[in-house]
Protein backbone atom coordinates (compact mmCIF):
# COMPACT_ATOMS: atom_id res chain seq x y z
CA UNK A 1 64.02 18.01 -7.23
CA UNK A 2 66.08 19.00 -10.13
CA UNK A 3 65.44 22.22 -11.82
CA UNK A 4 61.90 23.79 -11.74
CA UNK A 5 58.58 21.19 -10.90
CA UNK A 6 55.28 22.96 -12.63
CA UNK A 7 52.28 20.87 -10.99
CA UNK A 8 48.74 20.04 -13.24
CA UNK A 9 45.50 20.29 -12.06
CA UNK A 10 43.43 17.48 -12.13
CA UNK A 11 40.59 17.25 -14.35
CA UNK A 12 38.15 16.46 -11.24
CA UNK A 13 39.90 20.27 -9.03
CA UNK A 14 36.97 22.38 -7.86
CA UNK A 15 37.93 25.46 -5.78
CA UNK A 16 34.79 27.06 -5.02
CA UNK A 17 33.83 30.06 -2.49
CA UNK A 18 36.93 31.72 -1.44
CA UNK A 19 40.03 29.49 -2.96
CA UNK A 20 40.18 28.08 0.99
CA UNK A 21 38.33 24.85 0.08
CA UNK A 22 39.90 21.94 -2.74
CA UNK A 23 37.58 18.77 -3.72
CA UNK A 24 39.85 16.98 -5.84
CA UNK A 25 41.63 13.38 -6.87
CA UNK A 26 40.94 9.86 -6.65
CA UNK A 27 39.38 8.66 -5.25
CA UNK A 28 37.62 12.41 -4.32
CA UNK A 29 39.05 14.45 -1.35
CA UNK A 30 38.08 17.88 0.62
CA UNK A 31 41.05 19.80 1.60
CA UNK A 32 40.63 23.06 3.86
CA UNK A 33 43.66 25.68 2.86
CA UNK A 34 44.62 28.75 4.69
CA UNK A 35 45.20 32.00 2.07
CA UNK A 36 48.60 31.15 2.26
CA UNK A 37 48.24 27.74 0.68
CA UNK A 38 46.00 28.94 -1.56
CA UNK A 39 48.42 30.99 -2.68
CA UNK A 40 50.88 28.56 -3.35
CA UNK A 41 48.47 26.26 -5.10
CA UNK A 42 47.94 28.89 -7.75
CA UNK A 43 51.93 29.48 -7.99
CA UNK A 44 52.34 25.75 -8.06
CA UNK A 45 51.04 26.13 -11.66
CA UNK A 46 53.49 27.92 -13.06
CA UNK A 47 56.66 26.21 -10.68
CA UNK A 48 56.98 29.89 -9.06
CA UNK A 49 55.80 28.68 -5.64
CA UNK A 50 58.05 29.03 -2.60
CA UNK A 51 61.00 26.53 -2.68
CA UNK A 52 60.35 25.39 1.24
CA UNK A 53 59.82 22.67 3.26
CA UNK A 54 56.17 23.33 4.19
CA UNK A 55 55.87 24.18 1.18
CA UNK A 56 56.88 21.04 -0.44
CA UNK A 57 54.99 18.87 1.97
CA UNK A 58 51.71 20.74 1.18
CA UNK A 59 52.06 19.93 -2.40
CA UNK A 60 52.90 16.40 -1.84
CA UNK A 61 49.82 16.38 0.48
CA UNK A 62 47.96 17.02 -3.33
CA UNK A 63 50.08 14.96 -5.40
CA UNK A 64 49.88 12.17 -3.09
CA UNK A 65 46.03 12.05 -3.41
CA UNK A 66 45.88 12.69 -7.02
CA UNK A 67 44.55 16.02 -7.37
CA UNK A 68 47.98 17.42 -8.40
CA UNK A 69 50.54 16.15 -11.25
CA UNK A 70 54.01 17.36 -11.52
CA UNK A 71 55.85 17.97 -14.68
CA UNK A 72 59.08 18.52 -13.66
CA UNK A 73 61.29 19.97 -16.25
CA UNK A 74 64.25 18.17 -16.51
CA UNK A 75 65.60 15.56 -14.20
CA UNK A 76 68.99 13.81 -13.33
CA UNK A 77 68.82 11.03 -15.82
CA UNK A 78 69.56 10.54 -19.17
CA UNK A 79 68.67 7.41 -22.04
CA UNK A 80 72.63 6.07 -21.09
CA UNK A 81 71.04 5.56 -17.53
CA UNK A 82 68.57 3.40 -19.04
CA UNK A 83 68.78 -0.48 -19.52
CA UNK A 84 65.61 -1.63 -21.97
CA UNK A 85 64.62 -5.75 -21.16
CA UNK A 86 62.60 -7.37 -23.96
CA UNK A 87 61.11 -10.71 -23.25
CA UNK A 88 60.23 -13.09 -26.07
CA UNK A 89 58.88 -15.88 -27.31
CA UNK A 90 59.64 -17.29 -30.42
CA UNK A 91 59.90 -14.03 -32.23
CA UNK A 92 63.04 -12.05 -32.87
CA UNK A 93 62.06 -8.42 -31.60
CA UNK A 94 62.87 -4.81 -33.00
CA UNK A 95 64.62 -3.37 -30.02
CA UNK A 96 64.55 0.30 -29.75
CA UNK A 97 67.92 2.19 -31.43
CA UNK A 98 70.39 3.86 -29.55
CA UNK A 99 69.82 2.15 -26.28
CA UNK A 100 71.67 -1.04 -24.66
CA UNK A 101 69.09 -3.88 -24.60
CA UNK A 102 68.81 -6.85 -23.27
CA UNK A 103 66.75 -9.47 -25.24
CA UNK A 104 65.45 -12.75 -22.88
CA UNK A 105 64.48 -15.72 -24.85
CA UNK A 106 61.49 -17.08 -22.24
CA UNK A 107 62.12 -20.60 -23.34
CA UNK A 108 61.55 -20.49 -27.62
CA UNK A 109 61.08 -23.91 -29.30
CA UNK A 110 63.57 -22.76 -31.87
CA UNK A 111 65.63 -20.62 -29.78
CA UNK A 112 66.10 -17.05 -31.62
CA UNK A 113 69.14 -15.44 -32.71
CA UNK A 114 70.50 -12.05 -31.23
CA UNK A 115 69.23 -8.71 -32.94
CA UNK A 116 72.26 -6.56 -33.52
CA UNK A 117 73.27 -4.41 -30.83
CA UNK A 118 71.65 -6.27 -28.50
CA UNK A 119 72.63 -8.98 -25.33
CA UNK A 120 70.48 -12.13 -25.80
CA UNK A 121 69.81 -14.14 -22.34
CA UNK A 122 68.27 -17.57 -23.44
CA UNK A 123 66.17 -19.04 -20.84
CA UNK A 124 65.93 -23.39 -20.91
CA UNK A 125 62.51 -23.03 -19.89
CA UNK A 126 59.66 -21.03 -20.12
CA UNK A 127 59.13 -19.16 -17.01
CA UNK A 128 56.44 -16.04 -18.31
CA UNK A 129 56.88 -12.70 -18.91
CA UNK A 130 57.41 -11.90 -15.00
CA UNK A 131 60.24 -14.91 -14.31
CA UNK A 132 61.70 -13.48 -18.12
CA UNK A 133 61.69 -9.69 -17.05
CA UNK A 134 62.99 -10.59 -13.88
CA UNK A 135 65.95 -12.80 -15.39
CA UNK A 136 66.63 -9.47 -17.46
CA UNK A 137 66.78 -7.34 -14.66
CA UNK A 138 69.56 -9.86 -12.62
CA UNK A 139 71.84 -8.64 -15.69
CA UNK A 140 70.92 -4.54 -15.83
CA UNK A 141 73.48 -2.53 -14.37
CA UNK A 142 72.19 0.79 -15.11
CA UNK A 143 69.86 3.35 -12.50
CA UNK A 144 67.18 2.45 -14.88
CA UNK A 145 64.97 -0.11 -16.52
CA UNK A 146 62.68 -0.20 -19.63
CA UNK A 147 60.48 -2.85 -19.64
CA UNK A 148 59.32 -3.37 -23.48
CA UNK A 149 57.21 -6.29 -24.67
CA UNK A 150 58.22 -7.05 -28.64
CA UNK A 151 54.62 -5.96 -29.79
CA UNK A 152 55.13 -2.81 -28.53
CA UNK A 153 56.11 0.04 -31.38
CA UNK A 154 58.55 2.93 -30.24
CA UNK A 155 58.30 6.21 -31.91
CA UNK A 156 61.27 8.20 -31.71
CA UNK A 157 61.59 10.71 -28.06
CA UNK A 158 58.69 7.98 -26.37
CA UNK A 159 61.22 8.28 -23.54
CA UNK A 160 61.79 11.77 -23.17
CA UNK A 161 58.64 12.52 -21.28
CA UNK A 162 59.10 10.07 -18.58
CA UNK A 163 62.83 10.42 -17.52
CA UNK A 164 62.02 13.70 -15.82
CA UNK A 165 59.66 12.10 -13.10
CA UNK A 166 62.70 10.34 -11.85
CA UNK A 167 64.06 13.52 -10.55
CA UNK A 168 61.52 13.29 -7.64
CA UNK A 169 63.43 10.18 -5.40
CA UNK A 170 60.19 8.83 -4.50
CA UNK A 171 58.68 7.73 -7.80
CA UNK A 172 60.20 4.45 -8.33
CA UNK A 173 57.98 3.64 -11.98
CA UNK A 174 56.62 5.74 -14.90
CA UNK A 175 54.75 4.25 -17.63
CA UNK A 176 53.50 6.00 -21.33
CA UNK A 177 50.24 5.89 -22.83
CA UNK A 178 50.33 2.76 -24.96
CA UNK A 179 47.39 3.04 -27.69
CA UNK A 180 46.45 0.82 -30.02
CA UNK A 181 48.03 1.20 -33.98
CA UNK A 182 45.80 2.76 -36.23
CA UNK A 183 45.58 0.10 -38.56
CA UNK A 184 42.69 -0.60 -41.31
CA UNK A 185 40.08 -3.22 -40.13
CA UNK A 186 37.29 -3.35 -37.81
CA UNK A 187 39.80 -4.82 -34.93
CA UNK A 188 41.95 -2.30 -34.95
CA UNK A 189 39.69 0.35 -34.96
CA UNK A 190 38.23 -1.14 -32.02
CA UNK A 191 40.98 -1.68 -30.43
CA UNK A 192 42.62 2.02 -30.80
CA UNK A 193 39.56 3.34 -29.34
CA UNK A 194 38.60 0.81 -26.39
CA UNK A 195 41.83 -0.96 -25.83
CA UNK A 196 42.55 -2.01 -21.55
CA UNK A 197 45.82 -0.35 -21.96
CA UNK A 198 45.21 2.86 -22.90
CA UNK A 199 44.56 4.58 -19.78
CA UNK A 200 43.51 8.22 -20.93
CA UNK A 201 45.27 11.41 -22.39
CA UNK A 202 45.29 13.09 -18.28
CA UNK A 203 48.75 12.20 -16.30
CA UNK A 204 47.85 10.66 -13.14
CA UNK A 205 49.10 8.65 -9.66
CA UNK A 206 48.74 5.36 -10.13
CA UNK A 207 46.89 3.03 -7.28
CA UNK A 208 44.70 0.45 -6.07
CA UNK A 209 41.19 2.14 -6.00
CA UNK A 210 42.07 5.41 -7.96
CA UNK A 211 41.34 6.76 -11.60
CA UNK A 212 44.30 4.83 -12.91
CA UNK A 213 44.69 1.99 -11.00
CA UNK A 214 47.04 0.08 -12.72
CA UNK A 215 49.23 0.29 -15.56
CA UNK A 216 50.21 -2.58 -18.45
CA UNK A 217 53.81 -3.89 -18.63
CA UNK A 218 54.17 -3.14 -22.10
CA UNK A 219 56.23 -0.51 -21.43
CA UNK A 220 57.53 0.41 -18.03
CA UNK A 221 60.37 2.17 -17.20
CA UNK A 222 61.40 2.17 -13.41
CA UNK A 223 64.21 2.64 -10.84
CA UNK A 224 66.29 -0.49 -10.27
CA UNK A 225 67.05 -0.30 -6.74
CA UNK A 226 62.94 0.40 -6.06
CA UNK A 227 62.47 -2.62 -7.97
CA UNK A 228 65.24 -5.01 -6.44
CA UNK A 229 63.59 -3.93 -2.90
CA UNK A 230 60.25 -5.51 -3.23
CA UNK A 231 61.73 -8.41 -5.21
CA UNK A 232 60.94 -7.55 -8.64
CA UNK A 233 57.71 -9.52 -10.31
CA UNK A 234 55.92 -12.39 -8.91
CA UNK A 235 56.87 -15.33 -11.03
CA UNK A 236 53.87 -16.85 -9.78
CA UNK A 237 51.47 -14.54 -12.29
CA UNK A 238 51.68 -15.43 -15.57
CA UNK A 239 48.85 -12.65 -16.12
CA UNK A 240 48.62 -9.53 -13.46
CA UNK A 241 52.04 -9.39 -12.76
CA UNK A 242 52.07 -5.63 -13.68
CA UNK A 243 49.62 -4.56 -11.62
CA UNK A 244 50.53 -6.13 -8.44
CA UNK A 245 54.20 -4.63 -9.03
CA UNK A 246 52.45 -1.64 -8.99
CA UNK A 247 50.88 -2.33 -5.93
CA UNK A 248 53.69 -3.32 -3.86
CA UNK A 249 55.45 -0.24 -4.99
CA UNK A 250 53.18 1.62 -3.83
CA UNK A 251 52.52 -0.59 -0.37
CA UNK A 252 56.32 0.33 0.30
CA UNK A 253 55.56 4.15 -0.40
CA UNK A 254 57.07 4.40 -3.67
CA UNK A 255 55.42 6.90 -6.07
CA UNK A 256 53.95 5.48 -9.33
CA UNK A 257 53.30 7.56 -12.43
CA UNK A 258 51.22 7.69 -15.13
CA UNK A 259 52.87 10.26 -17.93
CA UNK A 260 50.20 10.08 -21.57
CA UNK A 261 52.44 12.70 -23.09
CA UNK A 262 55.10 9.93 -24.25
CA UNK A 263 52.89 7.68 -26.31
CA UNK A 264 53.97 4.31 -27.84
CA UNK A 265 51.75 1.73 -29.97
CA UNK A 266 50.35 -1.81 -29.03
CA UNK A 267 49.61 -3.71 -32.31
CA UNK A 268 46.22 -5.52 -31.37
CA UNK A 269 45.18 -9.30 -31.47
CA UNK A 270 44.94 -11.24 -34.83
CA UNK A 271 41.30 -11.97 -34.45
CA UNK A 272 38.03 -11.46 -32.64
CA UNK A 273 38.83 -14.80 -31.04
CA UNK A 274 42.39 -14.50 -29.91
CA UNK A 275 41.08 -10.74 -28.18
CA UNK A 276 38.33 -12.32 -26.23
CA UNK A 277 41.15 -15.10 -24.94
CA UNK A 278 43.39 -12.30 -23.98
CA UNK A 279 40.32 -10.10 -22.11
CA UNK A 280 39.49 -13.47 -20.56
CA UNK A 281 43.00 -13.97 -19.32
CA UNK A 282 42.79 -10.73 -17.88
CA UNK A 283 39.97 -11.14 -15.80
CA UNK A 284 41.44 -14.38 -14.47
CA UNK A 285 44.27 -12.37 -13.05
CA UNK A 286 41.17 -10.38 -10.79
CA UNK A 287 40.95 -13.47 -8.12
CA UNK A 288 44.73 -14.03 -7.71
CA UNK A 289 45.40 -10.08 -7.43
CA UNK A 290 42.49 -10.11 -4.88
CA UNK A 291 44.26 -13.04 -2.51
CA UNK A 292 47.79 -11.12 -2.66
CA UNK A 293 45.78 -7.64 -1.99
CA UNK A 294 42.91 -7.47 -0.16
CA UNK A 295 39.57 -4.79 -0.96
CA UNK A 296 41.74 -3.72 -4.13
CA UNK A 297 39.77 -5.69 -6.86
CA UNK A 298 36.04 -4.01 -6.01
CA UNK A 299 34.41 -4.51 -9.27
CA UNK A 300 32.48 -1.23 -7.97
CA UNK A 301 33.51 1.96 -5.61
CA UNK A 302 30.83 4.43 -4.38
CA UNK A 303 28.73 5.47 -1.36
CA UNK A 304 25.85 3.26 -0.04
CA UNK A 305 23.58 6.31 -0.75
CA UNK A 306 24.25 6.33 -4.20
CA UNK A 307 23.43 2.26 -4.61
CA UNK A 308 20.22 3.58 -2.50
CA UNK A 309 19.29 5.97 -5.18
CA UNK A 310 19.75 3.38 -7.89
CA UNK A 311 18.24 0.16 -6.35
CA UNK A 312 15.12 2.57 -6.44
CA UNK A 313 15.40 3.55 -10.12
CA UNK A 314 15.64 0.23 -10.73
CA UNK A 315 12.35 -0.20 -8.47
CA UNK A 316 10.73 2.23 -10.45
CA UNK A 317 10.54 4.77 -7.78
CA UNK A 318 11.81 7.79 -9.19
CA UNK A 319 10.51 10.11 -6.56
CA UNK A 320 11.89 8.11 -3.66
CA UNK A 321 15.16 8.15 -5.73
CA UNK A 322 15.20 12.20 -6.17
CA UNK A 323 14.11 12.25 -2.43
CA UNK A 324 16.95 10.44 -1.63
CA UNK A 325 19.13 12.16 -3.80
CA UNK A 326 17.86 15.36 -2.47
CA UNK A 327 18.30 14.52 1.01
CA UNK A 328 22.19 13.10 0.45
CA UNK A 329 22.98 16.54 -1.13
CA UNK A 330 21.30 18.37 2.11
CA UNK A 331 23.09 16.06 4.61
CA UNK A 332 26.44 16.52 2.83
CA UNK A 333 26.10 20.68 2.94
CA UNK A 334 25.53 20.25 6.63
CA UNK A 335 29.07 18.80 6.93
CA UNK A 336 30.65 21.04 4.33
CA UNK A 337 29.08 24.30 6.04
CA UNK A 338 32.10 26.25 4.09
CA UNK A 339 31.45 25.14 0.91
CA UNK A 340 28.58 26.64 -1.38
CA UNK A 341 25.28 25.11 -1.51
CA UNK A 342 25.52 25.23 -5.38
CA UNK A 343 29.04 23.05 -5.41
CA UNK A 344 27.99 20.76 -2.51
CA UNK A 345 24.62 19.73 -5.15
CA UNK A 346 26.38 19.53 -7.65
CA UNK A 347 28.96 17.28 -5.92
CA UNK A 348 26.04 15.07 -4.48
CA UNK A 349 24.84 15.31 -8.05
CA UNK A 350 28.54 14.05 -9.60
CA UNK A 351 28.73 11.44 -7.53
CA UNK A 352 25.46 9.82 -8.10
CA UNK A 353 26.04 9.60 -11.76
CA UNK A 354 29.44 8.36 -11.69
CA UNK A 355 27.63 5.76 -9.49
CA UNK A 356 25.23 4.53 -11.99
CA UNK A 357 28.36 4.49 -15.14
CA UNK A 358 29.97 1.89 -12.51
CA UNK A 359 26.77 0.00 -11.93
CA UNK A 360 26.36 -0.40 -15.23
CA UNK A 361 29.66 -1.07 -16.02
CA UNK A 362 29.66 -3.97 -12.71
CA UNK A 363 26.67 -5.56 -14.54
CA UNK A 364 27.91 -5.28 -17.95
CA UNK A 365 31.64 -6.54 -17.28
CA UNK A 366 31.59 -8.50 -13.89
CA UNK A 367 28.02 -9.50 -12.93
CA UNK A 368 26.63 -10.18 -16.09
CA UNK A 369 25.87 -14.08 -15.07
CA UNK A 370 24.03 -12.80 -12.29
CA UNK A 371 21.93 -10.25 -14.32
CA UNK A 372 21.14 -12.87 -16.71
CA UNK A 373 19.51 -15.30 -14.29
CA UNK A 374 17.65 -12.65 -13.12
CA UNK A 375 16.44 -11.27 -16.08
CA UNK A 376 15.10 -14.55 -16.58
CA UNK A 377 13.66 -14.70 -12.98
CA UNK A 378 12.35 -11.73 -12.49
CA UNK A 379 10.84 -10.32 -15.80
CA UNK A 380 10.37 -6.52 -14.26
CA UNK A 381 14.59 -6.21 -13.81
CA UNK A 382 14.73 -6.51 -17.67
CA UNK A 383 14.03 -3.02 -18.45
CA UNK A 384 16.59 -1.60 -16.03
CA UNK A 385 19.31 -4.19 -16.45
CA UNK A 386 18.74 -3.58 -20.42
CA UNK A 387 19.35 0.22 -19.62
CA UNK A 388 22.79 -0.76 -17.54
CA UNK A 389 23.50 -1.94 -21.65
CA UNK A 390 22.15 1.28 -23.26
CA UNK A 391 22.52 3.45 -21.69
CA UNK A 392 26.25 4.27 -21.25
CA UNK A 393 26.20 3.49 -25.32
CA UNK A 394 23.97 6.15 -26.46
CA UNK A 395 25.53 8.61 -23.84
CA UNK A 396 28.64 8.42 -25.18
CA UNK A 397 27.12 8.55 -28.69
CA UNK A 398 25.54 11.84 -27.80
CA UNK A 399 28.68 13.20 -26.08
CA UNK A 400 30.97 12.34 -29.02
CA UNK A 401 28.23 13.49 -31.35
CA UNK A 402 29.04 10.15 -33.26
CA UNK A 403 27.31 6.68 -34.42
CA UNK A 404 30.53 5.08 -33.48
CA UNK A 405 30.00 4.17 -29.77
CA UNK A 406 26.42 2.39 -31.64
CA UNK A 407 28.65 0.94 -34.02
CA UNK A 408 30.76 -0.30 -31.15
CA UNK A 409 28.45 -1.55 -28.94
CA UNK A 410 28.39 -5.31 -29.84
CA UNK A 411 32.18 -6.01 -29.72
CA UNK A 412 32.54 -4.18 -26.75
CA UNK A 413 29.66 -6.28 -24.80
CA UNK A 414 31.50 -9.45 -25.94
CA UNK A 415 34.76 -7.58 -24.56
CA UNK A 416 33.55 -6.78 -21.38
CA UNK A 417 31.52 -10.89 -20.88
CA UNK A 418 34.48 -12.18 -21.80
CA UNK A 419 36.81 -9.88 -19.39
CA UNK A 420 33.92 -11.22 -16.60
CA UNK A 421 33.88 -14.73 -17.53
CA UNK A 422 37.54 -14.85 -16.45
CA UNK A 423 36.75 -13.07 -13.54
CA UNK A 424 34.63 -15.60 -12.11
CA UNK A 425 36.79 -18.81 -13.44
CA UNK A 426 39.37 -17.12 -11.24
CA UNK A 427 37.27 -16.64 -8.17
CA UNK A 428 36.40 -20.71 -8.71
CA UNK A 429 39.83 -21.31 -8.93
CA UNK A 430 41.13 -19.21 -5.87
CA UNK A 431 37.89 -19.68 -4.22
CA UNK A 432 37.95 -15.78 -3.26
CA UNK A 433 35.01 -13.88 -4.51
CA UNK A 434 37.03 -10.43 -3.99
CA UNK A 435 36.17 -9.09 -7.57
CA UNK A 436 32.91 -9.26 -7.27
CA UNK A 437 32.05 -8.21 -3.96
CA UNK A 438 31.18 -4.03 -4.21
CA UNK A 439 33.11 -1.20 -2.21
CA UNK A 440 30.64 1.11 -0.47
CA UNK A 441 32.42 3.94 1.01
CA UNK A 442 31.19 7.31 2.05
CA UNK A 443 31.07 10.32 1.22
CA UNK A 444 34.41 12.68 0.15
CA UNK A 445 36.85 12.17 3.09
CA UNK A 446 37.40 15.48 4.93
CA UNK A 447 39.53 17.59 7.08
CA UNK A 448 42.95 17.69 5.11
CA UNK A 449 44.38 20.78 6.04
C-alpha cells in the first residue's frame, strides 16, 4: 500500500457483547476475534493499526467479505497514467479535458469526425460496445483505462476518488456512482431516483451474490494488465458484458471496487418507451450471464427458513409463521452461544424481513408471469401477491416520509415487468432457467477467526 489505508465500516457491522464477535458483509458473515484483533479493527478506522503481516491479512479477511472498505489516501497513480476509451455510434462525443482519449467509431453509418485532442479508431463494422471497448484497449498504452460511454457527463475531479484504490495491487477495477441528471420531466425524475446504475451512496466489494453485485460500464476505470489477463470483454454480449467482466475478475482473484464518492451523470432514455426497451434488454442479458456463470443470477438469496415463514403468511397462518420465526431465532442462539440473545433475535429478525423485500421484489420483477396465472387460478393468493406490490411502496413512503415512492409506483412496476419480460425471453432463448430458479442458503456462515 502507498501511504496510510483508513478502512469503513459497513453499514450492515454489528459488534455486540465483548467486541470478540463481528456479523458483517455480503452476503452476512460471523467472525470470532481475539482482543487483539479487536483491537486492530477499531485502529483500522483511523489507519493507526499495526503495519504487519498478520495484521494485513486479518483486514483483508474483512475487506474480502465486504464488511470492511478501504480508503486509502493516496496511491501510485496519477490522471497521465490513465488512457479514457469512448465507444460510439453515430454521435461525436464530449471527451473528458485534460486526458488522452481514444474515441472508437463502432461502425457509424456516417462515420464521425475526430473531437479535438482526441485519437479516433474507426471500426468497418459494428461489433458492440464490448468488441468497440476492446478495439480501444489493443491501442492504450498507459497502466490505466477509463471506460466512458458518450452519454455519460464528467464533472470536474470524478476521477480523483478512484485512482487511490489502485494502490492496493489486487484491485484490478473501480467504478463511480453514476446517477441519473437532474433534469425537469417526469423521466428524469424517475430515473435519478430509481435508475439500475446507481448502486447506492455506501462504497462496497463488488461480486456475484453480494450487495453490489455488479457495476455498469458507463464508467469504469481499471488496470490494463488485469484486464489483458482474462481477455478483456466478451464480444459475444452485446448487453451484460460489464457484469461478467466483473465476474471473471473476480473468478481470477482480482479485487473489484465500488467507490460512490466520485459521482458522474447518466442522461436517461428519451421516452417511457425507449426505457422499458433498455430494462428489457437488460433482463435478456440474465440467461446468457447465467450459462457463462453458474448459481450467480438467483433472482432471490435467503435461508429456506425464511421462505418457510413467508409461504405461511401467505397461507394466512400468522401464528405458525411467528412460531417459526421464533423457533429459527432460538436454533440460531444455540449455535452462536457467544453472541447475545438480544443480537442473535434481532439477527433472525433482519433476516426474515430482508427475505420478504426480495420475495416481493422476485414476484414483482422476475416472476410476475407466474403470479399472474395464479392470481387468476387461485383467487385466495391475490391478497398476498397484491401485498408483494404494496407493500415495499408504502414502506418506503413511510420511511422517506414522502408521497413520492406512491407517486412512483406505476412506472416503476412497468420498470421492473419489463426488466422480467427480458428475463424470461432470455431463458427461452438459452433454454437455461438460471434467473429464475431461487438461492436458499443458510444461515450466517460461521467460524472466521
Amino acid at each position: 500500500m502507498v501511504g496510510v489505508t483508513r478502512y469503513r465500516r459497513d453499514s450492515s457491522w454489528q459488534q455486540p457483547g465483548d467486541g470478540r464477535v463481528v456479523i458483517a458483509g455480503s452476503p452476512l458473515r460471523l467472525f470470532r476475534v481475539s482482543a487483539g484483533g479487536a483491537h486492530v479493527l477499531a485502529a483500522s478506522l483511523s489507519g493507526e493499526h499495526p503495519d504487519t503481516a498478520i495484521v494485513q491479512q486479518l483486514l483483508d479477511r474483512f475487506v474480502d467479505a465486504g464488511a470492511l472498505h478501504p480508503e486509502p489516501a493516496d496511491g501510485p497513480f496519477t490522471p497521465d497514467d490513465v488512457t479514457v476509451v469512448m465507444p460510439v455510434l453515430g454521435v461525436t462525443p464530449e471527451p473528458p479535458s485534460a486526458l488522452r482519449t481514444i474515441v472508437v467509431d463502432d461502425g457509424s453509418p456516417v462515420p464521425i469526425t475526430a473531437p479535438p485532442g482526441t485519437t479516433l479508431l474507426r471500426l468497418d463494422v459494428n461489433l458492440g460496445p464490448a468488441g468497440a471497448r476492446d478495439a480501444g484497449l489493443d491501442h492504450v498504452t498507459t497502466p490505466l483505462v477509463a471506460f466512458v460511454d458518450a452519454d455519460v457527463e464528467l464533472p470536474d475531479g470524478w476521477l480523483q476518488p478512484l485512482l487511490p484504490h489502485f494502490a492496493d495491487p489486487r484491485v484490478a477495477l473501480v467504478a463511480p456512482r453514476v446517477r441519473g441528471t437532474e433534469d425537469a420531466g417526469l423521466l428524469a425524475g424517475y430515473e435519478h431516483r430509481h435508475s439500475p446504475l446507481d448502486l447506492g451512496d455506501e462504497p462496497a466489494r463488488v461480486a456475484a451474490g453480494t450487495r453490489v453485485s455488479y457495476v455498469p460500464a458507463a464508467v469504469l476505470v481499471c488496470r490494463v494488465d488485469a484486464l489483458r489477463s482474462v481477455g478483456g470483454f466478451d464480444t459475444d454480449l452485446r448487453v451484460g458484458e460489464d457484469v461478467d467482466l466483473v465476474w471473471r475478475l473476480a473468478d481470477a482473484g482480482h479485487r473489484c471496487r465500488y467507490e460512490p464518492a466520485a459521482v458522474v451523470h447518466h442522461r436517461p432514455r428519451s421516452s417511457v418507451a425507449a426505457m422499458l426497451r433498455q430494462r428489457m434488454g437488460y433482463g435478456r442479458s440474465a440467461a446468457p450471464l447465467a450459462t457463462r456463470h453458474p448459481g450467480a443470477l438467483a433472482p432471490v438469496r435467503m435461508s429456506g427458513w425464511s421462505l418457510g415463514v413467508w409461504a405461511l403468511l401467505a397461507l394466512r397462518r400468522p401464528w405458525l409463521a411467528v412460531a417459526l420465526a421464533g423457533g429459527t431465532a432460538a436454533a440460531l442462539q444455540r449455535k452462536l452461544r457467544d453472541v447475545p440473545a438480544e443480537a442473535t433475535v434481532q439477527l433472525a429478525l433482519r433476516g426474515h424481513l430482508a427475505a420478504g423485500r426480495q420475495l416481493a421484489k422476485g414476484v414483482t420483477r422476475v416472476w410476475w408471469p407466474l403470479a399472474l396465472v395464479i392470481a387468476v387460478v387461485v383467487p385466495r393468493a391475490r391478497l398476498p401477491l397484491m401485498a408483494a406490490y404494496v407493500g415495499p411502496v408504502v414502506a418506503d413512503a413511510m420511511r422517506a416520509r414522502s408521497p413520492q415512492p406512491l407517486i412512483d409506483a406505476p412506472l416503476q412496476w412497468a420498470d421492473e415487468a419489463a426488466y422480467g419480460t427480458g428475463v424470461w425471453w432470455g431463458v427461452a432463448l438459452e433454454r437455461d432457467a438460471g434467473p429464475l430458479v431461487p438461492d436458499l442458503s443458510g444461515w450466517p456462515q460461521r467460524g472466521d477467526r
